[in-house]
Protein backbone atom coordinates (compact mmCIF):
# COMPACT_ATOMS: atom_id res chain seq x y z
CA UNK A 1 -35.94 29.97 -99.09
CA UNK A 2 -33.83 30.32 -102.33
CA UNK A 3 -30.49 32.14 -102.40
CA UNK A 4 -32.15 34.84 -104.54
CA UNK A 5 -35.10 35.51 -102.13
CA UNK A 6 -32.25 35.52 -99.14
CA UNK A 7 -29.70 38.13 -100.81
CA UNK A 8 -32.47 40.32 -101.23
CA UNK A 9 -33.58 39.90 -98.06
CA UNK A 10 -30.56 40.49 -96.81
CA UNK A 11 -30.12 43.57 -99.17
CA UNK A 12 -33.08 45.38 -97.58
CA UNK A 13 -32.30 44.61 -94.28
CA UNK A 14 -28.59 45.83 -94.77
CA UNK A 15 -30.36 49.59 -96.01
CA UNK A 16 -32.37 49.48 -92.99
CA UNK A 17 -29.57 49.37 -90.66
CA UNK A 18 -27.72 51.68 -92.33
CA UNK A 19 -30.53 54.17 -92.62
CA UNK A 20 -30.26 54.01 -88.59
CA UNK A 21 -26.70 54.16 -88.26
CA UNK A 22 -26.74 57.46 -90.43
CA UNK A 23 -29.64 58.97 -88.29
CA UNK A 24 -27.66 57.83 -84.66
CA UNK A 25 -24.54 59.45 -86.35
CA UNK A 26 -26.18 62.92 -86.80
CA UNK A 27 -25.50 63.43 -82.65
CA UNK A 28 -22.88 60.70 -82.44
CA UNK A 29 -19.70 61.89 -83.59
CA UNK A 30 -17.47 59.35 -82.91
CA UNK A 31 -15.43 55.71 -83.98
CA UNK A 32 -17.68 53.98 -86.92
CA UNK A 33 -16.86 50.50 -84.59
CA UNK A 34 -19.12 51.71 -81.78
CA UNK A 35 -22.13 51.66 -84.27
CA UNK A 36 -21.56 48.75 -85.78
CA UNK A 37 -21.44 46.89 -82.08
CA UNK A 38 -24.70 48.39 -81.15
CA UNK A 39 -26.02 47.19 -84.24
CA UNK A 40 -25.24 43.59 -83.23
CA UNK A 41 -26.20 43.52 -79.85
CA UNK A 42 -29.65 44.74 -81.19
CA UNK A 43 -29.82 42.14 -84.36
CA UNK A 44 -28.79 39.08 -81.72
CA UNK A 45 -30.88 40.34 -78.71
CA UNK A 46 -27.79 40.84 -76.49
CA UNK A 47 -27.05 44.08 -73.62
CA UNK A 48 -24.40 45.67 -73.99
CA UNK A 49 -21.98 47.76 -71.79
CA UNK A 50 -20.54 50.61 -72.31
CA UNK A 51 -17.74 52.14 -70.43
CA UNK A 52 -15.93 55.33 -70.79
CA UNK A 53 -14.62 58.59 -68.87
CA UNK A 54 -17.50 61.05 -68.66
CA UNK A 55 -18.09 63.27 -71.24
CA UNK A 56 -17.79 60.91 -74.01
CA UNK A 57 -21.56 60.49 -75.10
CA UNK A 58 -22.35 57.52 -73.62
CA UNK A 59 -25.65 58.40 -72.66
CA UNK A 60 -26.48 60.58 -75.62
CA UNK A 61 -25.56 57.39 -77.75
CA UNK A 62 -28.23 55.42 -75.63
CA UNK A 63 -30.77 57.92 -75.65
CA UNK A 64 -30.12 58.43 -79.51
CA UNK A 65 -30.57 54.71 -80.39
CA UNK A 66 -34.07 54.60 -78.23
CA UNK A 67 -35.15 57.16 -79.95
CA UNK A 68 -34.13 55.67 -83.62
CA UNK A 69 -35.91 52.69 -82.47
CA UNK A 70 -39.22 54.16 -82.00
CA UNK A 71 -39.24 52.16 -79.15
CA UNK A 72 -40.30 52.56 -75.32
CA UNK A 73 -37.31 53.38 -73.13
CA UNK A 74 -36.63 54.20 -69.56
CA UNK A 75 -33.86 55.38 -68.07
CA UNK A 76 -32.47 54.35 -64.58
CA UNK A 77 -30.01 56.40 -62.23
CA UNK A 78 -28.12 53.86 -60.42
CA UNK A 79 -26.78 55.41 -56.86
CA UNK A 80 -26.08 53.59 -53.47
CA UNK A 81 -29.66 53.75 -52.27
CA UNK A 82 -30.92 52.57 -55.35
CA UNK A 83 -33.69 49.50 -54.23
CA UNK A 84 -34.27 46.57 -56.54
CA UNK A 85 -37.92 47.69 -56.24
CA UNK A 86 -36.96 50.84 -57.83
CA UNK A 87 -36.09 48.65 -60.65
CA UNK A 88 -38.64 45.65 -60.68
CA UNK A 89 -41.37 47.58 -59.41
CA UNK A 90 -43.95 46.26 -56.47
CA UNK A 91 -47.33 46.11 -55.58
CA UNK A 92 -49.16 48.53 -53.73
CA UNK A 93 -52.34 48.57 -51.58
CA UNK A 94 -55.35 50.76 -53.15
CA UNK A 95 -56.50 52.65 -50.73
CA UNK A 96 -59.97 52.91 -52.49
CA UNK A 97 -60.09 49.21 -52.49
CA UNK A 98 -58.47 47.68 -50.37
CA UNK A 99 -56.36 45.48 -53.42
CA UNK A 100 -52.71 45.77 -54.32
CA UNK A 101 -52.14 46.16 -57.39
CA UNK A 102 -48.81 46.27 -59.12
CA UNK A 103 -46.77 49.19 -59.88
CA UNK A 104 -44.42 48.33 -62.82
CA UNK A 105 -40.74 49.65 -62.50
CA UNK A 106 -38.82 51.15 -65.30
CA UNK A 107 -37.57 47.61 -66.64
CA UNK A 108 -40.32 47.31 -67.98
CA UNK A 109 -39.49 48.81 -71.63
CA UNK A 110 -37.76 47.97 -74.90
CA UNK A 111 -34.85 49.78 -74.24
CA UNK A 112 -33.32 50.13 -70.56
CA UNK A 113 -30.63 52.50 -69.91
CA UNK A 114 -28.66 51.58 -66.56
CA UNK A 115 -26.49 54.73 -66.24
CA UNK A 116 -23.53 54.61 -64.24
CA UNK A 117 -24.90 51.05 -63.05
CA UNK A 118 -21.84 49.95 -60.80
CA UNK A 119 -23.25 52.85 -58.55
CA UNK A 120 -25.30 50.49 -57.09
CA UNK A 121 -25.07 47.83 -54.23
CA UNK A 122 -24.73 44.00 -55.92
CA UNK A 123 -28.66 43.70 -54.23
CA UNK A 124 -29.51 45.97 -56.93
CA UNK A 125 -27.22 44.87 -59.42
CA UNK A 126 -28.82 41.40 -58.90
CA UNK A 127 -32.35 43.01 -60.22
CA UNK A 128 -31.32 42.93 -63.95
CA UNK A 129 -29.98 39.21 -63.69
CA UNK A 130 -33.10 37.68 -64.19
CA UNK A 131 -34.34 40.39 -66.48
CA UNK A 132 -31.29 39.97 -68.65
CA UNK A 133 -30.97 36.30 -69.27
CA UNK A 134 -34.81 35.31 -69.54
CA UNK A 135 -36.35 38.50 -70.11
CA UNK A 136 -38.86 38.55 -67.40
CA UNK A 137 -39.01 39.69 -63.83
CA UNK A 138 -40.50 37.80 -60.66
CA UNK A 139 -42.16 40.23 -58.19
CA UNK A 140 -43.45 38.36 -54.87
CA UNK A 141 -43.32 35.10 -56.38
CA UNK A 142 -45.37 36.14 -59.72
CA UNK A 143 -43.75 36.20 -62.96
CA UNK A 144 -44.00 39.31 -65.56
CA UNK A 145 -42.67 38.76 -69.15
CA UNK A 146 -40.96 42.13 -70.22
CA UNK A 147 -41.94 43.55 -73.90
CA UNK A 148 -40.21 42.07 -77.14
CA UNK A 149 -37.89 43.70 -78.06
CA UNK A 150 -35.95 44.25 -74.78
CA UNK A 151 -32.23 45.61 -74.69
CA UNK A 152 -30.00 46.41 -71.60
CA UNK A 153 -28.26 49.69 -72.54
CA UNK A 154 -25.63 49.73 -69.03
CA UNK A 155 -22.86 52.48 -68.87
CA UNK A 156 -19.71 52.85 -65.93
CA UNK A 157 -16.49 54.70 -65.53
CA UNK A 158 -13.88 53.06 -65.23
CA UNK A 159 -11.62 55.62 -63.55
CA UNK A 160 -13.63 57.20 -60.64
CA UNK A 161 -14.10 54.03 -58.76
CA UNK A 162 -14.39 55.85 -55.16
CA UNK A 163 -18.37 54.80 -53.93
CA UNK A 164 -18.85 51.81 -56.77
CA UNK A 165 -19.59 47.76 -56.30
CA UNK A 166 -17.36 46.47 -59.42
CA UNK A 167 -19.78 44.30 -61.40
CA UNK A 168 -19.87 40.59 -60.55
CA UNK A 169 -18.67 37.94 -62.99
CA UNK A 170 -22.32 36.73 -63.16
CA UNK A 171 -23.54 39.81 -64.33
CA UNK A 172 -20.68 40.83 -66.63
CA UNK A 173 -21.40 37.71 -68.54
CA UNK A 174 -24.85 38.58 -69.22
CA UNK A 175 -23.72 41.28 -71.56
CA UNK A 176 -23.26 40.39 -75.20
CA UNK A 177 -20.87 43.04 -75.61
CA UNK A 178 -18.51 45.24 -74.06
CA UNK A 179 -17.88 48.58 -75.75
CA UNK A 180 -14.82 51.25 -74.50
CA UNK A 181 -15.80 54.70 -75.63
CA UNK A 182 -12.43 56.62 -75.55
CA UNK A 183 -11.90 60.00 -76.32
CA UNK A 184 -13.10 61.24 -80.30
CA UNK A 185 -10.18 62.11 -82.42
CA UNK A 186 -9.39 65.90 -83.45
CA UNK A 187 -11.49 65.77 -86.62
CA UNK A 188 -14.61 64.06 -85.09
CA UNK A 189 -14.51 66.74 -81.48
CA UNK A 190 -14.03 69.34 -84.20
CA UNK A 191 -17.54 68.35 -85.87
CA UNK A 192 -18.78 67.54 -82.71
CA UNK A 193 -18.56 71.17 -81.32
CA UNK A 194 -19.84 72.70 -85.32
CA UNK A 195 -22.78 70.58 -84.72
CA UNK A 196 -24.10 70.68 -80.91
CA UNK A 197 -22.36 74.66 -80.52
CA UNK A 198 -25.85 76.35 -81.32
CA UNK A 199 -28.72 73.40 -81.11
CA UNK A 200 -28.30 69.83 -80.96
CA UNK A 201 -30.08 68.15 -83.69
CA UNK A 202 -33.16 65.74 -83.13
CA UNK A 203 -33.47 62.21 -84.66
CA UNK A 204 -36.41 61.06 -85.70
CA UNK A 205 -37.18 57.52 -85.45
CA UNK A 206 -36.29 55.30 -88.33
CA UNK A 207 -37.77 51.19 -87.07
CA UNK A 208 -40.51 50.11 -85.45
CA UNK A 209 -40.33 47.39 -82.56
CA UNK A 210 -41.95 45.36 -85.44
CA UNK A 211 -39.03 46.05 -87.45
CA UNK A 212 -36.47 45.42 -84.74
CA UNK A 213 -37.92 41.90 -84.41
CA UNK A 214 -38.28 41.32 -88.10
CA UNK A 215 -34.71 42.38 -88.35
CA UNK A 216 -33.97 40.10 -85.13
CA UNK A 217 -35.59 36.88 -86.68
CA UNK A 218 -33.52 37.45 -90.49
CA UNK A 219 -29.82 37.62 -88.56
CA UNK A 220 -31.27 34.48 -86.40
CA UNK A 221 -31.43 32.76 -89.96
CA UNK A 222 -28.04 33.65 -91.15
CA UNK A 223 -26.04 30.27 -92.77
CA UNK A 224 -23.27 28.98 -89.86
CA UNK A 225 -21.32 25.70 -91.28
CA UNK A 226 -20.46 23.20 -89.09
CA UNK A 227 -16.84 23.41 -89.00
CA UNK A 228 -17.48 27.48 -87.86
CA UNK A 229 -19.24 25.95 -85.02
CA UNK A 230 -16.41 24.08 -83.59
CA UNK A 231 -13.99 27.35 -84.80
CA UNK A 232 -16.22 29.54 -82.26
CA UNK A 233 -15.81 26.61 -79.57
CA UNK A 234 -12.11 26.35 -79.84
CA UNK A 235 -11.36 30.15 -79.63
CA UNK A 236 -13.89 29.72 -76.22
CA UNK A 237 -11.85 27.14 -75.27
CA UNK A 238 -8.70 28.30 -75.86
CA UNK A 239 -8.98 30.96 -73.09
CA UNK A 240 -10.16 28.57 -70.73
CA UNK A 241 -6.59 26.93 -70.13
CA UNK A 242 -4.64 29.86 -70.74
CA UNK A 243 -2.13 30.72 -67.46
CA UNK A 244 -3.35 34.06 -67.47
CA UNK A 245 -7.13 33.15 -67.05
CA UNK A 246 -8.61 31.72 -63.61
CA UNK A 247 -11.69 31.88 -65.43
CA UNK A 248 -12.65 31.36 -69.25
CA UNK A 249 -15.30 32.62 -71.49
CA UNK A 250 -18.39 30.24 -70.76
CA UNK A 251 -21.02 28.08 -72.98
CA UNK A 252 -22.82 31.61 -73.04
CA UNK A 253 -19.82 32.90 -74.38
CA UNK A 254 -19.90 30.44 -77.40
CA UNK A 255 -23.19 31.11 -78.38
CA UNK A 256 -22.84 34.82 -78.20
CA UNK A 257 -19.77 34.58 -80.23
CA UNK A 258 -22.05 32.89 -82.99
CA UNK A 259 -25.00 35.37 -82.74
CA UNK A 260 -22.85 38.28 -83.06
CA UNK A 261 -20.62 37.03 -86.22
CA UNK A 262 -23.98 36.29 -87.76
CA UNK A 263 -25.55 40.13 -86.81
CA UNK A 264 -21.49 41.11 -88.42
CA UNK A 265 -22.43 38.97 -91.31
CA UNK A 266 -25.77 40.57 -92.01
CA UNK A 267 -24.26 43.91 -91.45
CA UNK A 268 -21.64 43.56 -94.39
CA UNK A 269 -24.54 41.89 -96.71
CA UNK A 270 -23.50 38.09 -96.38
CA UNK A 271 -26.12 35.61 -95.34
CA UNK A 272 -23.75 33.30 -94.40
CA UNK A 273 -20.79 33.25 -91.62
CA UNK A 274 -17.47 33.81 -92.50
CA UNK A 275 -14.03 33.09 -90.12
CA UNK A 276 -13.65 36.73 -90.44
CA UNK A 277 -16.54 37.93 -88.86
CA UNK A 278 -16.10 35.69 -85.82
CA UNK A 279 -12.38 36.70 -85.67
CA UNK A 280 -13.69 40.85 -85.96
CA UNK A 281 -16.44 40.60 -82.82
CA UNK A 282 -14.71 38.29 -80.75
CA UNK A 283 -12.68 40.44 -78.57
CA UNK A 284 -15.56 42.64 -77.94
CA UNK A 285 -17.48 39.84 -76.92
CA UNK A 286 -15.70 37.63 -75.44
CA UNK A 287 -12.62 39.81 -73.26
CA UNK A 288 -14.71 41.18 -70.60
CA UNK A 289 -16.24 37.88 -69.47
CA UNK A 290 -12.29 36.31 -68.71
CA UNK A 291 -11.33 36.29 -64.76
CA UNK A 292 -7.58 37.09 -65.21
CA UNK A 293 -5.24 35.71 -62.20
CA UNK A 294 -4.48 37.58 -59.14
CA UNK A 295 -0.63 38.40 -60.64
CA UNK A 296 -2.62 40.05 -63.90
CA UNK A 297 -5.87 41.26 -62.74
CA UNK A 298 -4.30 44.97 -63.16
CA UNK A 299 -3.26 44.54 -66.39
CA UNK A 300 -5.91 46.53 -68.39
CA UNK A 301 -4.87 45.26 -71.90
CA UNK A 302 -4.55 41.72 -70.74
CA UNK A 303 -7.67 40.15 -71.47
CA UNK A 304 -7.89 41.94 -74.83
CA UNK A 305 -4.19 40.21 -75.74
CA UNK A 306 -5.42 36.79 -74.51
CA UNK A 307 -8.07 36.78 -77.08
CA UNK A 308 -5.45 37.97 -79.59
CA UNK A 309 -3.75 35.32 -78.73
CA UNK A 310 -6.88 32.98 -79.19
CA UNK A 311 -7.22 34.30 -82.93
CA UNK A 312 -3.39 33.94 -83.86
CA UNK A 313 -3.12 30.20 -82.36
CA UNK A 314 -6.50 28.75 -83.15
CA UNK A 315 -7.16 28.07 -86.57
CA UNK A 316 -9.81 27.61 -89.21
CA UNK A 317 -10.26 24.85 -90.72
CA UNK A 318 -12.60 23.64 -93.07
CA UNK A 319 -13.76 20.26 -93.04
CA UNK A 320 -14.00 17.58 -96.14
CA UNK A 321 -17.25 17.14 -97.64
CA UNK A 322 -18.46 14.43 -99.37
CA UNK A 323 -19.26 14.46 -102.80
């Protein structure tokens, strides 16, 4: 592919993300930066979570982004009782027949919305593992391949933790990226209330799942040099043998670092990767997968300052080429 066939490539694909961040903003009225991450997760085919007091529009961000997909989406209601059948599905005998045939649970869509999913036991939690890393389900020993495209939409609250199961490491680090919704400023609750006061206005949807995966494939082919690989692998390894952190950001880590500064890259028009845009996603993507130690688990800013710390310390730098 020549560089002119690629920038306008990447030109078209740049006004087709933007035409669906516009329609998402018409009910989302909130920081520009919570877009643009859901924008990545989708382009490198990550799940992302979202956490924020209620009242925030998580889920009306969720639902809004199915919708602009044009793609199939489920919602599930995580509580106590919740079974990982609920989730999965099972099979059920036929009366008329005598078979069993199998009833397919809500995962089975493009888009998943786990609301409030730290409701749930870690039994049910453990459900979406398999789901989330290799995108298909095992129900009494068969395997199901889920549809293409297939995006874990999770929200929690952090602050009314009476009757939750905190998230497991394991399952944290199958999210791509971590998103904290906090409260909208003055100006954005102001046009929040103008527009949802009377009737809260309906998006329409603006890809196709064709066009998700069409979109998907393009930020898969976005230029990474060499020396940006080892850049992404020594801000990873940076927090692995920091005091603060019993437990660094993974090999998954690393490669979700790279697939989300090229979905940055693609977002700002570039078909290559810069240091910049692996500097600008990797606290989102990489703070919520560190296990701080016991004396800082508290510390709610403290993973977010470690990878801070990563950026400042661990520099760029680009190697010789021959001539």
């Amino acid at each position: 592919m020549s560089n002119a066939i690629a920038t306008n490539e990447i030109a078209a694909a740049r006004e087709r993300l933007e035409d669906l961040k516009r329609e998402i903003a018409r009910v989302y009225m909130g920081s520009p930066r919570v877009l643009d991450l859901m924008m990545i997760a989708l382009l490198a085919k990550g799940h992302v979570l979202l956490e924020g007091v209620p009242g925030v529009a998580k889920t009306t961000l969720v639902k809004a982004f199915a919708v602009c997909l044009a793609c199939s989406a489920r919602r599930i209601q995580f509580t106590p009782d919740l079974l990982p059948a609920d989730i999965t599905g099972t099979y059920v005998l036929s009366p008329k027949d005598g078979t069993f045939a199998l009833r397919a649970g809500p995962i089975f869509a493009n888009v998943v919305l786990a609301d409030e999913i730290n409701r749930a036991p870690a039994k049910t939690q453990s459900a979406l593992l398999e789901a989330m890393q290799e995108r298909q389900v095992t129900i009494e020993g068969d395997r199901f391949e889920l549809p293409n495209p297939f995006l874990v939409l999770a929200t929690q609250n952090p602050v009314d933790l009476e009757g939750t199961y905190p998230l497991p490491e394991a399952q944290i680090d199958r999210f791509l990226i971590r998103i904290v919704m906090s409260y909208p400023t003055a100006r954005e609750e102001g046009q929040m209330l103008r527009t949802h006061g009377i009737e809260s206005p309906v998006v329409r949807g603006v890809l196709s799942p064709r066009d998700v995966l069409s979109l998907q494939a393009i930020a898969s082919r976005i230029y990474v040099e060499d020396d940006l690989h080892d850049y992404a692998v020594g801000l990873c390894a940076y927090t692995r043998s920091h005091p603060r952190v019993a437990l660094g950001a993974s090999p998954r880590a690393s490669l979700g670092l790279l697939q989300s500064a090229k979905a940055w890259a693609l977002l700002n028009g570039r078909p290559f990767v810069a240091p910049d845009d692996l500097r600008a996603v990797a606290p989102s993507v990489l703070a919520h997968r560190l296990v701080l130690t016991a004396e800082h688990e508290g510390d709610t800013k403290a993973r977010e300052a470690v990878i801070e710390e990563a950026i400042s310390k661990i520099g760029y730098r680009r190697g010789v080429r021959a001539v």
